[in-house]
PDB file of N, CA and C in Angstrom:
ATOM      1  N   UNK A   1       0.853  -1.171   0.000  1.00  0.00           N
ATOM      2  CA  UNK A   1       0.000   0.000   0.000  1.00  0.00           C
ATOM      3  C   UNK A   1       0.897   1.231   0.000  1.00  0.00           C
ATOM      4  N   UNK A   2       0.538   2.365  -1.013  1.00  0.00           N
ATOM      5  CA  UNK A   2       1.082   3.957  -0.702  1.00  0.00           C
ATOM      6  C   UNK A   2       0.993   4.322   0.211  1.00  0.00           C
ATOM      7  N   UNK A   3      -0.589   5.451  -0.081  1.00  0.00           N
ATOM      8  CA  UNK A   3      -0.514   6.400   0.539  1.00  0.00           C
ATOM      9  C   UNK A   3      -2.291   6.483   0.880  1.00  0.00           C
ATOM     10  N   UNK A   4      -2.702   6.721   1.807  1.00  0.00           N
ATOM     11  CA  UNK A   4      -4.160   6.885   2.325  1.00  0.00           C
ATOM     12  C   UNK A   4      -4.437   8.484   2.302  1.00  0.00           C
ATOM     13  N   UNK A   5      -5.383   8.436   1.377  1.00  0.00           N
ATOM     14  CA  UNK A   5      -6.036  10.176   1.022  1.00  0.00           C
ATOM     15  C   UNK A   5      -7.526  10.509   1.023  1.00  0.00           C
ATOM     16  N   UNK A   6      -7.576  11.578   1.936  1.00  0.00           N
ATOM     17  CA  UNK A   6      -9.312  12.106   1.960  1.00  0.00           C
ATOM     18  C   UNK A   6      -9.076  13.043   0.952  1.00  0.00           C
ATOM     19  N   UNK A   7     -10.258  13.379   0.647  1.00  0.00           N
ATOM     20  CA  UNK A   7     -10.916  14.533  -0.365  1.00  0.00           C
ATOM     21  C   UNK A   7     -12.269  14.651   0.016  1.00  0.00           C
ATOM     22  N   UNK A   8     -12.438  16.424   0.437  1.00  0.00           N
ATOM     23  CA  UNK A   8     -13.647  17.244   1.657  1.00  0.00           C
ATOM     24  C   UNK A   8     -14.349  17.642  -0.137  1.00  0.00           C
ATOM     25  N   UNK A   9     -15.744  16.969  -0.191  1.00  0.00           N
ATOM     26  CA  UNK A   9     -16.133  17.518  -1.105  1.00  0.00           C
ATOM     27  C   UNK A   9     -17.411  18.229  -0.516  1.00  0.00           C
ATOM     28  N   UNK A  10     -17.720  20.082  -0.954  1.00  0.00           N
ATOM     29  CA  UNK A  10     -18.699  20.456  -0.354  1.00  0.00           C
ATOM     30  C   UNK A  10     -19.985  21.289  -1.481  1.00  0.00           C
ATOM     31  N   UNK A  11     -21.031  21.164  -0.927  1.00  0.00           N
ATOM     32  CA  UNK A  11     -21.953  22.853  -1.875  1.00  0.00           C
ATOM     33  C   UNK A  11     -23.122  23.037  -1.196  1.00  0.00           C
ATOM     34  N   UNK A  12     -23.778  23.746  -1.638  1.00  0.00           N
ATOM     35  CA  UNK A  12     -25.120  24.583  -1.384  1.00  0.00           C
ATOM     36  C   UNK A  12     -26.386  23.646  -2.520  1.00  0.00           C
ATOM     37  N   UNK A  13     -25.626  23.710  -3.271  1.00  0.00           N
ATOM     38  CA  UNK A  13     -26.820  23.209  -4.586  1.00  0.00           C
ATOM     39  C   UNK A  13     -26.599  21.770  -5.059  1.00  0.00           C
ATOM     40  N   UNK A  14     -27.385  20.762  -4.380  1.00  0.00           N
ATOM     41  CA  UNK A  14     -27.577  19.596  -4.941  1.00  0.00           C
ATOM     42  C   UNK A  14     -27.069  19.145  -6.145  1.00  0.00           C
ATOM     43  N   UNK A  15     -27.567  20.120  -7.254  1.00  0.00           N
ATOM     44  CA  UNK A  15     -26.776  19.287  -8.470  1.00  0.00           C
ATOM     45  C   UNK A  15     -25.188  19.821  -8.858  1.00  0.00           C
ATOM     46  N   UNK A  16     -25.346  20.600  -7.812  1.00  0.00           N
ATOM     47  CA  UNK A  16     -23.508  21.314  -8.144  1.00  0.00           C
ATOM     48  C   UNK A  16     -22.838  20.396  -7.316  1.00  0.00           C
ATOM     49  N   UNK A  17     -22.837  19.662  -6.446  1.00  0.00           N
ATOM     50  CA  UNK A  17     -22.794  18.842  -5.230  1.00  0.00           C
ATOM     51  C   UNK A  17     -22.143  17.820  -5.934  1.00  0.00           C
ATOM     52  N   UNK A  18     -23.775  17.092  -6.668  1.00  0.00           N
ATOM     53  CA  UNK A  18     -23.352  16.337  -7.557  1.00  0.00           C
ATOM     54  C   UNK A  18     -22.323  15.771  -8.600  1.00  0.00           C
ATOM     55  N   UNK A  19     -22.378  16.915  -9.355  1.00  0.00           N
ATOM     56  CA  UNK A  19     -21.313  17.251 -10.234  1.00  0.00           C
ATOM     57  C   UNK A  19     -19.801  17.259  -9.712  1.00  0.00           C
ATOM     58  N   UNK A  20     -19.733  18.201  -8.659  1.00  0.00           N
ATOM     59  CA  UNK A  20     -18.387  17.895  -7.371  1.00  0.00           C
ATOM     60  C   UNK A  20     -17.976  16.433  -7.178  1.00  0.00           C
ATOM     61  N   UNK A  21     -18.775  16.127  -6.700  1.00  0.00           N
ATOM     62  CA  UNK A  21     -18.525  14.588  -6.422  1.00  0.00           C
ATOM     63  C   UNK A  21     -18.252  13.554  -7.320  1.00  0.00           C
ATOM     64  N   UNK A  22     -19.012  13.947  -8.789  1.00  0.00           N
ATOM     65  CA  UNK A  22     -18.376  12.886  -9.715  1.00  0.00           C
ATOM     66  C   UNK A  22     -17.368  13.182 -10.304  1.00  0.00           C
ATOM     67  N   UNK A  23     -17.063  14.620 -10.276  1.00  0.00           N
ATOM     68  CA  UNK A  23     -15.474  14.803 -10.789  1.00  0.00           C
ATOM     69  C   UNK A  23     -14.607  14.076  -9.819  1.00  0.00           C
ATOM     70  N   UNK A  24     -14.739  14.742  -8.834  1.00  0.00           N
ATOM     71  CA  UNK A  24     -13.419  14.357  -7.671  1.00  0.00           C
ATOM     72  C   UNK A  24     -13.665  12.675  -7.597  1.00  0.00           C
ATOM     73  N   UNK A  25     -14.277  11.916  -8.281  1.00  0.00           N
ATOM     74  CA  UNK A  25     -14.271  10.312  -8.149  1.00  0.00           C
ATOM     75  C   UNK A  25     -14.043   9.814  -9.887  1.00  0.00           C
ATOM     76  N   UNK A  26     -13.920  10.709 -10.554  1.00  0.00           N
ATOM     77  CA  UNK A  26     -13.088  10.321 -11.900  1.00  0.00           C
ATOM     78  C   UNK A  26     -12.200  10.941 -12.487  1.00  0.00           C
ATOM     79  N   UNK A  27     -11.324  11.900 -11.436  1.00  0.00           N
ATOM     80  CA  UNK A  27     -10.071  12.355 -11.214  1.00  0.00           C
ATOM     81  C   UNK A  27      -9.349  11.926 -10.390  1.00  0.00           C
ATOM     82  N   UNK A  28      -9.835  10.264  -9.587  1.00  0.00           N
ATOM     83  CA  UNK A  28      -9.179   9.698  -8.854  1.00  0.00           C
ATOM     84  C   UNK A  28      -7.916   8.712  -9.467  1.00  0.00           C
ATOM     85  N   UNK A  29      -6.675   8.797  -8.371  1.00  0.00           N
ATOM     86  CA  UNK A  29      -5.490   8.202  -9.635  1.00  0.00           C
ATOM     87  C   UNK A  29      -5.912   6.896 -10.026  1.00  0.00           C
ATOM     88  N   UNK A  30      -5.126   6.511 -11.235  1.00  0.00           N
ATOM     89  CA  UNK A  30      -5.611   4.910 -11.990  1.00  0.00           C
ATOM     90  C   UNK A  30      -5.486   3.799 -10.800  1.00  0.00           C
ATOM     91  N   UNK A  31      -4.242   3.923  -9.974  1.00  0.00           N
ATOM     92  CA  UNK A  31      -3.702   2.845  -9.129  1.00  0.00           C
ATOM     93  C   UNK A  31      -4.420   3.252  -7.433  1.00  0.00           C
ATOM     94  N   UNK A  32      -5.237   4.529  -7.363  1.00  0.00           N
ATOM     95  CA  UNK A  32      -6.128   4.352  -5.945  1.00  0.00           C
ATOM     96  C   UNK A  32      -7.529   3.464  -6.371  1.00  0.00           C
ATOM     97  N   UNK A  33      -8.160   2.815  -5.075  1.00  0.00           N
ATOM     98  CA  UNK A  33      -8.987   2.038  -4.824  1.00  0.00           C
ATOM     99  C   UNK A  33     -10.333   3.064  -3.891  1.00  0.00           C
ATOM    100  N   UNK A  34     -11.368   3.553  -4.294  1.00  0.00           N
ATOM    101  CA  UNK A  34     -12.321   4.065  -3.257  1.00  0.00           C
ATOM    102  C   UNK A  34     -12.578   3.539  -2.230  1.00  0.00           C
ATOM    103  N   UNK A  35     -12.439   3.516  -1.167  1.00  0.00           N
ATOM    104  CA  UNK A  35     -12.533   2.519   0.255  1.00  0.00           C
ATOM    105  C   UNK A  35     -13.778   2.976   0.966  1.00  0.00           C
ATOM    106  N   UNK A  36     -14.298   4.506   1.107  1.00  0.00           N
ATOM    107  CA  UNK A  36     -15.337   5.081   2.070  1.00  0.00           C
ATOM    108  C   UNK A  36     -15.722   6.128   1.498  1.00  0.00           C
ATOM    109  N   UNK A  37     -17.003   6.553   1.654  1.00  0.00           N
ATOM    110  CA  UNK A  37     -17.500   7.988   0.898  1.00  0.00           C
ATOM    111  C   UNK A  37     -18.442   8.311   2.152  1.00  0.00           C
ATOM    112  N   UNK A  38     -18.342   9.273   3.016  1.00  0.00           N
ATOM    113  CA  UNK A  38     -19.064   9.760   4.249  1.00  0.00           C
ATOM    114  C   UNK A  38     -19.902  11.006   3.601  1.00  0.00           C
ATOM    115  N   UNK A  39     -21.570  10.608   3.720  1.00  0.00           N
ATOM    116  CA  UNK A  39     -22.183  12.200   3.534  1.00  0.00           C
ATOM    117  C   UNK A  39     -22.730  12.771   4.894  1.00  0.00           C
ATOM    118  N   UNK A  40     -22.910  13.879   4.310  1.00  0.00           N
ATOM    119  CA  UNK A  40     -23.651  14.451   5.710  1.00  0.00           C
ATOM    120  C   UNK A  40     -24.190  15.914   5.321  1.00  0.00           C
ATOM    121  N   UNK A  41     -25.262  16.143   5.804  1.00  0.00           N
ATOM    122  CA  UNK A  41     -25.987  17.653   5.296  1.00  0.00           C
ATOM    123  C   UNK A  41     -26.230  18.303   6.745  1.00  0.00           C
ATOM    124  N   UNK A  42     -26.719  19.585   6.606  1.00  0.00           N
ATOM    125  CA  UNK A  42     -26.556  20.234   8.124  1.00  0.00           C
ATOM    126  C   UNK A  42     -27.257  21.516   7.359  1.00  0.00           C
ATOM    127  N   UNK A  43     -27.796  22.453   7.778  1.00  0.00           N
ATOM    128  CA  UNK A  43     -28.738  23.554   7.605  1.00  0.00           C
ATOM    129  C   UNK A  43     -28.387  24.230   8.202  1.00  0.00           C
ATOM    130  N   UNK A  44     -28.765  25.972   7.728  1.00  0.00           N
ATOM    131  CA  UNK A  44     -27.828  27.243   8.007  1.00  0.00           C
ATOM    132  C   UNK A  44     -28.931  27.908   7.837  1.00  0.00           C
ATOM    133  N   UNK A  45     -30.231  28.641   8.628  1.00  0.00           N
ATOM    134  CA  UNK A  45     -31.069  29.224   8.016  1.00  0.00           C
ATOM    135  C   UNK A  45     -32.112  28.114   7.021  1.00  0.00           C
ATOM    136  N   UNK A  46     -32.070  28.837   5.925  1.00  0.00           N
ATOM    137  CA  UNK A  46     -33.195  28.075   5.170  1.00  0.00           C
ATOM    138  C   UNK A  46     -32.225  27.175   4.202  1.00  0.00           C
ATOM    139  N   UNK A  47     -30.869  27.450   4.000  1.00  0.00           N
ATOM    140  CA  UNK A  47     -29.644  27.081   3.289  1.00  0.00           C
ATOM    141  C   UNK A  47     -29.262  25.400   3.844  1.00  0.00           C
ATOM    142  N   UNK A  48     -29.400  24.274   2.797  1.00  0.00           N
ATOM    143  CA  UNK A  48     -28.835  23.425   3.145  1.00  0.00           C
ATOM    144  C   UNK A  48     -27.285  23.163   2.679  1.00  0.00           C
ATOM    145  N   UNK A  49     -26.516  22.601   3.537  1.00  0.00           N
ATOM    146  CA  UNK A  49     -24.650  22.185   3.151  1.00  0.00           C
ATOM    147  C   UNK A  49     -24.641  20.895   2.508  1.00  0.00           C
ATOM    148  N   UNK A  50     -24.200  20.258   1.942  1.00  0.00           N
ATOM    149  CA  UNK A  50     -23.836  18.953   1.373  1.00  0.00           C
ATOM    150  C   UNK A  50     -22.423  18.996   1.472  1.00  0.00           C
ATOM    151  N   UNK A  51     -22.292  17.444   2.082  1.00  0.00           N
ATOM    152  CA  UNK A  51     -20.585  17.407   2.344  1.00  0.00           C
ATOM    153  C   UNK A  51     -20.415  15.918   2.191  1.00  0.00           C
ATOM    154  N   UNK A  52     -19.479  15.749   1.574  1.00  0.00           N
ATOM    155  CA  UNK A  52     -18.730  13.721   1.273  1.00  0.00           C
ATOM    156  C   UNK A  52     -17.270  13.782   1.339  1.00  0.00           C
ATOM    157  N   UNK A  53     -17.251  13.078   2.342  1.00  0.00           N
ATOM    158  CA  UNK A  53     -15.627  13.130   2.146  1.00  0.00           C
ATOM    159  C   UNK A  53     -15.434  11.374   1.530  1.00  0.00           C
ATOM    160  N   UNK A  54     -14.241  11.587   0.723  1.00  0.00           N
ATOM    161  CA  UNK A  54     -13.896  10.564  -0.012  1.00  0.00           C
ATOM    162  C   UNK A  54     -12.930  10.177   0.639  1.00  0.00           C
ATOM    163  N   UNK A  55     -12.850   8.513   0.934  1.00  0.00           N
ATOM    164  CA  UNK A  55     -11.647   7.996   1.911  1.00  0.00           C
ATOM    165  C   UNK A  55     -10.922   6.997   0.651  1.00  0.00           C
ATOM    166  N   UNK A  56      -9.687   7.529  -0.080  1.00  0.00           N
ATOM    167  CA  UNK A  56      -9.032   6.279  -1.060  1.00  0.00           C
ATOM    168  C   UNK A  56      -7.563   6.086  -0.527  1.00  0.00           C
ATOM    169  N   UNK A  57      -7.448   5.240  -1.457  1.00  0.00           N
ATOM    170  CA  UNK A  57      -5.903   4.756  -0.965  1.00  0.00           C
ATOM    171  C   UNK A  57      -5.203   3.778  -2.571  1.00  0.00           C
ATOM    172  N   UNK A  58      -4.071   4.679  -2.581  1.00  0.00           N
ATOM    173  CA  UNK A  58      -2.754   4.439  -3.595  1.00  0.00           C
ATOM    174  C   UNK A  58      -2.789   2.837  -3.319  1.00  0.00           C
ATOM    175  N   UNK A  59      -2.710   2.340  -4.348  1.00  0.00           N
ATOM    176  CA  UNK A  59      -2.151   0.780  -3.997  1.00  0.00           C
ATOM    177  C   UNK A  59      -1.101   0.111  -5.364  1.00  0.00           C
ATOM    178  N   UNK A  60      -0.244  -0.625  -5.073  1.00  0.00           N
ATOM    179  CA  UNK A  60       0.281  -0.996  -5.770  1.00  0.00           C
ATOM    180  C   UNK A  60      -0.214  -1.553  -6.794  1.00  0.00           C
ATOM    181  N   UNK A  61       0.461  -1.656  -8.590  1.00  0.00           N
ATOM    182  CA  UNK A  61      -0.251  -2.363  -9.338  1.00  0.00           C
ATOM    183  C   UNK A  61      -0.199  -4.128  -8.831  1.00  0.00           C
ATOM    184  N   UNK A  62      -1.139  -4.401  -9.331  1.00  0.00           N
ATOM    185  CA  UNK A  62      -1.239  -6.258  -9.127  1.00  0.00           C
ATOM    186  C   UNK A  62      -0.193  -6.990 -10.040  1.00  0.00           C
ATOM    187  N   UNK A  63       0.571  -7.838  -9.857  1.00  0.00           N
ATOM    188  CA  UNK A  63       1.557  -8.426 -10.277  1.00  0.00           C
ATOM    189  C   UNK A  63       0.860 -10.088 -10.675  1.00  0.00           C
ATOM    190  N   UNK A  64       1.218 -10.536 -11.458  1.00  0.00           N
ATOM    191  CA  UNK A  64       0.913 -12.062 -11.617  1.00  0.00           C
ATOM    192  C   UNK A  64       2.417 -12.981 -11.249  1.00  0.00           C
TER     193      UNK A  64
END
């Protein structure tokens, strides 16, 4: 194993949220593995937060 990496993905607007989140999970490197994706929303006024943090990890290529 590398290296173990979060990525704080956040927004206001559901489909911008969205969009956040599927970039930052197909800009992930070729040789990391997705291990955990944590959401969580929380309210500010009438304003909702959207938040995922992405838990991956570098791994070596597979050898035969």
């Amino acid at each position: 194993m590398k290296e173990v990496h979060f990525r704080l993905i956040t927004g206001t607007d559901p489909e911008l949220f969205a969009e956040r989140l599927n970039r930052a999970v197909a800009d992930l490197p070729e040789d990391a593995i997705l291990v955990d994706v944590l959401f969580s929303t929380s309210h500010s006024g009438r304003a909702a937060e959207y938040s995922a943090l992405l838990y991956y990890k570098e791994v070596e290529p597979w050898k035969d």
